[in-house]
N, C-alpha and C. Protein backbone atom coordinates (compact mmCIF):
# COMPACT_ATOMS: atom_id res chain seq x y z
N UNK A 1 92.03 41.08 154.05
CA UNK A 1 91.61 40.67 155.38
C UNK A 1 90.27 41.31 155.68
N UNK A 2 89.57 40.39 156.03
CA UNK A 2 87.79 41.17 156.44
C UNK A 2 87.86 41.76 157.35
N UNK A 3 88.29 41.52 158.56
CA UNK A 3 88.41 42.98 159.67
C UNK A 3 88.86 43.91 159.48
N UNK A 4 89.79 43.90 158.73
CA UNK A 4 90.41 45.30 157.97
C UNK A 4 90.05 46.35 157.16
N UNK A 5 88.89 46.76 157.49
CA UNK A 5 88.48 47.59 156.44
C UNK A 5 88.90 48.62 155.59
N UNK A 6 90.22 49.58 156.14
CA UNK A 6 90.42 50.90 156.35
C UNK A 6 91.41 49.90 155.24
N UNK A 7 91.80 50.30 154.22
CA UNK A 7 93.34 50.26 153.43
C UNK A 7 94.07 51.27 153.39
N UNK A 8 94.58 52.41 153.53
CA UNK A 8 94.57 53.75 153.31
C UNK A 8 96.28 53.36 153.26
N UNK A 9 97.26 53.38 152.52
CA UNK A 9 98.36 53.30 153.13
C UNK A 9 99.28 54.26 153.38
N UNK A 10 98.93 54.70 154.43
CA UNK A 10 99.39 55.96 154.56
C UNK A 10 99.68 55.78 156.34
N UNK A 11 100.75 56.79 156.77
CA UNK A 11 100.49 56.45 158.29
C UNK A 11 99.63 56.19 158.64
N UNK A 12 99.30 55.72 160.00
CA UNK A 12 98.32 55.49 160.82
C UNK A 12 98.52 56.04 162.49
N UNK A 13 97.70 56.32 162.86
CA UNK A 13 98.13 57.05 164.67
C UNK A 13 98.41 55.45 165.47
N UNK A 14 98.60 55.47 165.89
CA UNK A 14 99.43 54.40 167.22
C UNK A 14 98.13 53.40 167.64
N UNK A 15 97.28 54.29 168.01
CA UNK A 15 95.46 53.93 168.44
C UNK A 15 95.20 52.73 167.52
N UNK A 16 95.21 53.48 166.09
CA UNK A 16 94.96 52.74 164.90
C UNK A 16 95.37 51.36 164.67
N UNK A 17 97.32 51.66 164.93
CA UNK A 17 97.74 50.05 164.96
C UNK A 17 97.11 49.20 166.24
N UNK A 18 97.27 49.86 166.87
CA UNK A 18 96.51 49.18 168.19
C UNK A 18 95.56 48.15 168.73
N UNK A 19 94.60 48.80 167.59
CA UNK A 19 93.19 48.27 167.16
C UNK A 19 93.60 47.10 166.12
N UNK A 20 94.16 47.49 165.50
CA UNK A 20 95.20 46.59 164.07
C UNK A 20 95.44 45.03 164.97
N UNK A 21 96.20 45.33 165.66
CA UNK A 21 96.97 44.50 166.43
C UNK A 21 96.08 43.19 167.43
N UNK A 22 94.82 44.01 168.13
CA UNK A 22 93.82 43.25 168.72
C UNK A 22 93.49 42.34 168.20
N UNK A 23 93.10 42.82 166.75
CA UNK A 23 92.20 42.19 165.87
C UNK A 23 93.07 41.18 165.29
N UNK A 24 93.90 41.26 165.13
CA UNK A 24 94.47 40.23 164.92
C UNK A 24 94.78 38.83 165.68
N UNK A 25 95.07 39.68 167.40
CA UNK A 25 95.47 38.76 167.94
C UNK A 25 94.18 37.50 168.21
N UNK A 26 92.86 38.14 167.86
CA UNK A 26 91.48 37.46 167.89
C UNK A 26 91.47 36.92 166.60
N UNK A 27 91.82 37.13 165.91
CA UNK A 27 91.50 36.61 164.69
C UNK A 27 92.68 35.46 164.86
N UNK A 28 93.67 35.47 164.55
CA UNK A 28 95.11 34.39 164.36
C UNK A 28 95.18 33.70 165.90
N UNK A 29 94.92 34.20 167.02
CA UNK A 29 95.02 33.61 168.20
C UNK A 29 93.54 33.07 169.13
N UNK A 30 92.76 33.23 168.31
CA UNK A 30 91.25 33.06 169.14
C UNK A 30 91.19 33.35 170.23
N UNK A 31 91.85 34.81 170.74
CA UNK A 31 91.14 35.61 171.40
C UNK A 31 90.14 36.31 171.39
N UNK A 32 88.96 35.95 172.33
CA UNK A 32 87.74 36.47 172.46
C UNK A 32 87.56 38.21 172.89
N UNK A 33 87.19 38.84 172.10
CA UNK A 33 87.30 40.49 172.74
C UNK A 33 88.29 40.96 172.70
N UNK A 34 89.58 40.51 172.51
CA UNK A 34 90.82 40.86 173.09
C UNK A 34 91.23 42.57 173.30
N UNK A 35 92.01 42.81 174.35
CA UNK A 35 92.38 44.02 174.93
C UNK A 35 93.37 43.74 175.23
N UNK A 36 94.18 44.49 174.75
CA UNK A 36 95.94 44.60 175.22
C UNK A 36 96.16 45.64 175.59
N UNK A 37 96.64 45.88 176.97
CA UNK A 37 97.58 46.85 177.20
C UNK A 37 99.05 46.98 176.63
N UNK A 38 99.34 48.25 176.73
CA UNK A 38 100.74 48.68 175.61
C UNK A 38 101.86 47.58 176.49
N UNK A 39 101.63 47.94 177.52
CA UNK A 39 103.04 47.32 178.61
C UNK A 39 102.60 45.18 178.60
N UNK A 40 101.75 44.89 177.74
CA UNK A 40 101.41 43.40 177.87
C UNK A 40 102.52 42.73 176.71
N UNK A 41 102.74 41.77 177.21
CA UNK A 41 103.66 40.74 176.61
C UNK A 41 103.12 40.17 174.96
N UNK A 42 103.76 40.37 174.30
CA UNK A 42 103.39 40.21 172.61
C UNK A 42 102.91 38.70 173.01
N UNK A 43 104.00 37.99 173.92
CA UNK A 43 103.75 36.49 173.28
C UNK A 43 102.63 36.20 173.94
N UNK A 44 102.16 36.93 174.84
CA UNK A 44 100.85 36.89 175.46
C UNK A 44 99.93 36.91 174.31
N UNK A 45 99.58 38.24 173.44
CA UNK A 45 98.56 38.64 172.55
C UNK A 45 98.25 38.00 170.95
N UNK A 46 99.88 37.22 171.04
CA UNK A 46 100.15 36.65 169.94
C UNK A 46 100.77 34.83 169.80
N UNK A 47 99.83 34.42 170.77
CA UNK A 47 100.16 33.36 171.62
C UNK A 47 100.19 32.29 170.86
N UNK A 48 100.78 31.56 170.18
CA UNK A 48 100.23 30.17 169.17
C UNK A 48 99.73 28.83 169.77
N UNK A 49 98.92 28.86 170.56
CA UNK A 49 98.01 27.61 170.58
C UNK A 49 98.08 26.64 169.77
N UNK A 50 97.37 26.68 168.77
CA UNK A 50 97.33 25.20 168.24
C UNK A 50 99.00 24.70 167.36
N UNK A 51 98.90 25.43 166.44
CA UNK A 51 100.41 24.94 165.42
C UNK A 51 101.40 26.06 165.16
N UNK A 52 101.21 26.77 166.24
CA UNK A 52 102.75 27.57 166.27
C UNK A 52 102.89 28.56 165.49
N UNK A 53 101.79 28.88 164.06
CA UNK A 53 101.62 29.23 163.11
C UNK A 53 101.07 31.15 163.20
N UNK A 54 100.42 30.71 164.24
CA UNK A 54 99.64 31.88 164.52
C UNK A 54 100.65 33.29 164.27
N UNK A 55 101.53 32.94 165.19
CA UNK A 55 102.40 34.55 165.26
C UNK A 55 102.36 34.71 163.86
N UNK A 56 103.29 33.92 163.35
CA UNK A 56 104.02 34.45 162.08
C UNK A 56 102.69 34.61 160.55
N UNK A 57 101.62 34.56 160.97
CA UNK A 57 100.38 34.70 160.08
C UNK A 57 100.20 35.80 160.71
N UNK A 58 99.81 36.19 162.09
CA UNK A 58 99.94 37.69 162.50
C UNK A 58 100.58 38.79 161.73
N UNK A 59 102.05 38.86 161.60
CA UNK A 59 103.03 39.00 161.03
C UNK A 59 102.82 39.57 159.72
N UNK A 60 102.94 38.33 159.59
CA UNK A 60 102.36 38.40 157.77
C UNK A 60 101.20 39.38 157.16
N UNK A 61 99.70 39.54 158.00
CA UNK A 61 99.45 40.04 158.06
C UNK A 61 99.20 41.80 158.42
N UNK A 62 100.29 42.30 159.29
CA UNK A 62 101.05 43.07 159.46
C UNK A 62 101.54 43.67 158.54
N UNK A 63 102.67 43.01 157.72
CA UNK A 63 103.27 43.30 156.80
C UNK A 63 102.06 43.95 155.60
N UNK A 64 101.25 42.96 155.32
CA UNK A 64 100.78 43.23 154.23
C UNK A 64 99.86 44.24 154.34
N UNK A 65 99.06 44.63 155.36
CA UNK A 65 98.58 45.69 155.68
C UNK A 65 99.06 47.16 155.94
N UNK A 66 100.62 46.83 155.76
CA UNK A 66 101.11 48.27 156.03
C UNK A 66 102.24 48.46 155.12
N UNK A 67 102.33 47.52 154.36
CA UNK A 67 103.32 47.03 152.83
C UNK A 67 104.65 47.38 153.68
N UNK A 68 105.34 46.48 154.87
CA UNK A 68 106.49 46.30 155.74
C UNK A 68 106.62 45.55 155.46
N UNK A 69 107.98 45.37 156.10
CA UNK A 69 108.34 43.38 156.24
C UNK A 69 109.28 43.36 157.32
N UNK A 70 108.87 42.02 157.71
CA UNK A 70 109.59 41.95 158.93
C UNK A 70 110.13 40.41 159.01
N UNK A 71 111.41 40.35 158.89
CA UNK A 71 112.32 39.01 158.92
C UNK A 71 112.35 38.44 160.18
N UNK A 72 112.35 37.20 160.23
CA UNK A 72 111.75 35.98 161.27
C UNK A 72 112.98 36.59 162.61
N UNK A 73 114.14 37.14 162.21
CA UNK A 73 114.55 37.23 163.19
C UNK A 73 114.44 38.34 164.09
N UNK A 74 113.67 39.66 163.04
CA UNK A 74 112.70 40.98 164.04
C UNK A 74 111.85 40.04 164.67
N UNK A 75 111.14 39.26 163.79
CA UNK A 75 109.69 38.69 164.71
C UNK A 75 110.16 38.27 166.25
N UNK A 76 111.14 37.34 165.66
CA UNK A 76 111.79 36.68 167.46
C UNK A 76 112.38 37.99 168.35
N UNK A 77 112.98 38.49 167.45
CA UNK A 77 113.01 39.87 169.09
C UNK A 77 111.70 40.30 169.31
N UNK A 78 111.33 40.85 168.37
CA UNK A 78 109.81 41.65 168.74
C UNK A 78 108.81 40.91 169.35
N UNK A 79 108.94 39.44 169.66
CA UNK A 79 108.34 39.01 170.11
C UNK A 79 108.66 38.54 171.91
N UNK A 80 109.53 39.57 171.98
CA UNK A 80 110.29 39.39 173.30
C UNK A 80 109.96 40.32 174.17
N UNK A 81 109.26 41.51 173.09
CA UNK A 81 108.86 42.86 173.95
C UNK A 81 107.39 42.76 174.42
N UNK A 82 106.95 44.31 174.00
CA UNK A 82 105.38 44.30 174.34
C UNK A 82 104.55 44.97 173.33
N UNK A 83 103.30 45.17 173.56
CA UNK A 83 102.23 45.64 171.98
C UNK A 83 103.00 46.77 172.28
N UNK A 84 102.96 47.80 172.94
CA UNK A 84 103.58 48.99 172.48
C UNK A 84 104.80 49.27 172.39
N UNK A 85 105.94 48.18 172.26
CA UNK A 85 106.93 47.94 171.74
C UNK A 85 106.79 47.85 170.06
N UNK A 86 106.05 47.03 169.62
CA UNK A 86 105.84 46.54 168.67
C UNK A 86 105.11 47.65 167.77
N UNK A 87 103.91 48.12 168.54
CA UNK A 87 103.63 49.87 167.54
C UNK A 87 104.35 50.82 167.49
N UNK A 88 105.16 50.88 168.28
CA UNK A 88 106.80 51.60 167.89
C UNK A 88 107.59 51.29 166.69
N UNK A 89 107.55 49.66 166.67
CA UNK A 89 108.64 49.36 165.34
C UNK A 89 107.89 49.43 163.95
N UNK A 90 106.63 49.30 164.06
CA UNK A 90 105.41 49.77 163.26
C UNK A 90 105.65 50.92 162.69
N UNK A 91 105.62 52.05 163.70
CA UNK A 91 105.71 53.27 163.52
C UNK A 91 106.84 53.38 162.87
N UNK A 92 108.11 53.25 163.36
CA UNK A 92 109.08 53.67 162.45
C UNK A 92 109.51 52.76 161.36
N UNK A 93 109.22 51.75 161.08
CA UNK A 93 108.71 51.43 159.99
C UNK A 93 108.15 52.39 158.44
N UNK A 94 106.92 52.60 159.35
CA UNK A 94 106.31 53.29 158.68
C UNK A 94 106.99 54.72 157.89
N UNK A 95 107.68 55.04 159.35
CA UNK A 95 108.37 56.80 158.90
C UNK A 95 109.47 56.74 157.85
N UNK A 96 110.35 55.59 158.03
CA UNK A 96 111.20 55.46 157.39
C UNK A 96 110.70 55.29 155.77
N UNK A 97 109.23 54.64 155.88
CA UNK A 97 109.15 54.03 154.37
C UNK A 97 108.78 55.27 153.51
N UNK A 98 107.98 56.50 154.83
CA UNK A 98 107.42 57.37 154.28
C UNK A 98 108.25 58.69 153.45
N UNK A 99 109.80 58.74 154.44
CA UNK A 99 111.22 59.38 154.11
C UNK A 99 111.28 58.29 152.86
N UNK A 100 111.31 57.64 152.67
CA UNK A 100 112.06 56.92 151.39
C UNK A 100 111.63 57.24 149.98
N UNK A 101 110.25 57.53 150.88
CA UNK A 101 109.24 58.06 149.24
C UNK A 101 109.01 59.16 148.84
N UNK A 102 110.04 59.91 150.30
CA UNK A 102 109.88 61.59 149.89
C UNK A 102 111.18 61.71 149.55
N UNK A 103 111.99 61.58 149.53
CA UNK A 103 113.65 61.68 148.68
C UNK A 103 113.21 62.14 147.11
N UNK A 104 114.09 63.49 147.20
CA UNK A 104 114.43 63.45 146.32
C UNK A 104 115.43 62.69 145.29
N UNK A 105 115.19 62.18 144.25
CA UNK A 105 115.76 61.15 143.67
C UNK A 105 117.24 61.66 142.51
């Protein structure tokens, strides 16, 4: 992804997804500038206009940027909350994947 510069896969601070998340919603939703507040409605930021497509390319993108995954039926809840709902499930996401890789085996 070209807005994406940073690959690092490693946590990220909240800010970080944040920014993650904007950019996306401008990029997949042709929002101009976009700014989300934490307490704003996902389906607001992640709105599908033309073919419905948008969220779940969001998503997708998501995933692959933070090597997660998220099944159509997280998307439909998570898409019920708000951005800082959603950098929450990010986050622990993340923690969990990061415990998984610190186990001892």
């Amino acid at each position: 992804m070209q807005v994406l510069w940073a690959r690092a896969r490693t946590w990220k601070p909240a800010n970080d997804i944040h920014t993650i998340i904007c950019l996306l919603a401008s990029k997949e939703c042709d929002w101009e500038q976009p700014h989300f507040e934490l307490d704003d409605d996902l389906r607001i930021a992640f709105w599908s206009y033309y073919d419905g497509l948008d969220t779940k390319c969001a998503f997708i993108e998501l995933e692959d940027e933070y090597e997660i995954s998220f099944p159509d039926e997280e998307i439909d809840d998570a898409m019920n909350g708000t951005v800082g709902e959603l950098i929450h499930r990010i986050e622990a996401k993340l923690t969990a994947k990061s415990a998984a890789q610190n186990q001892i085996p």
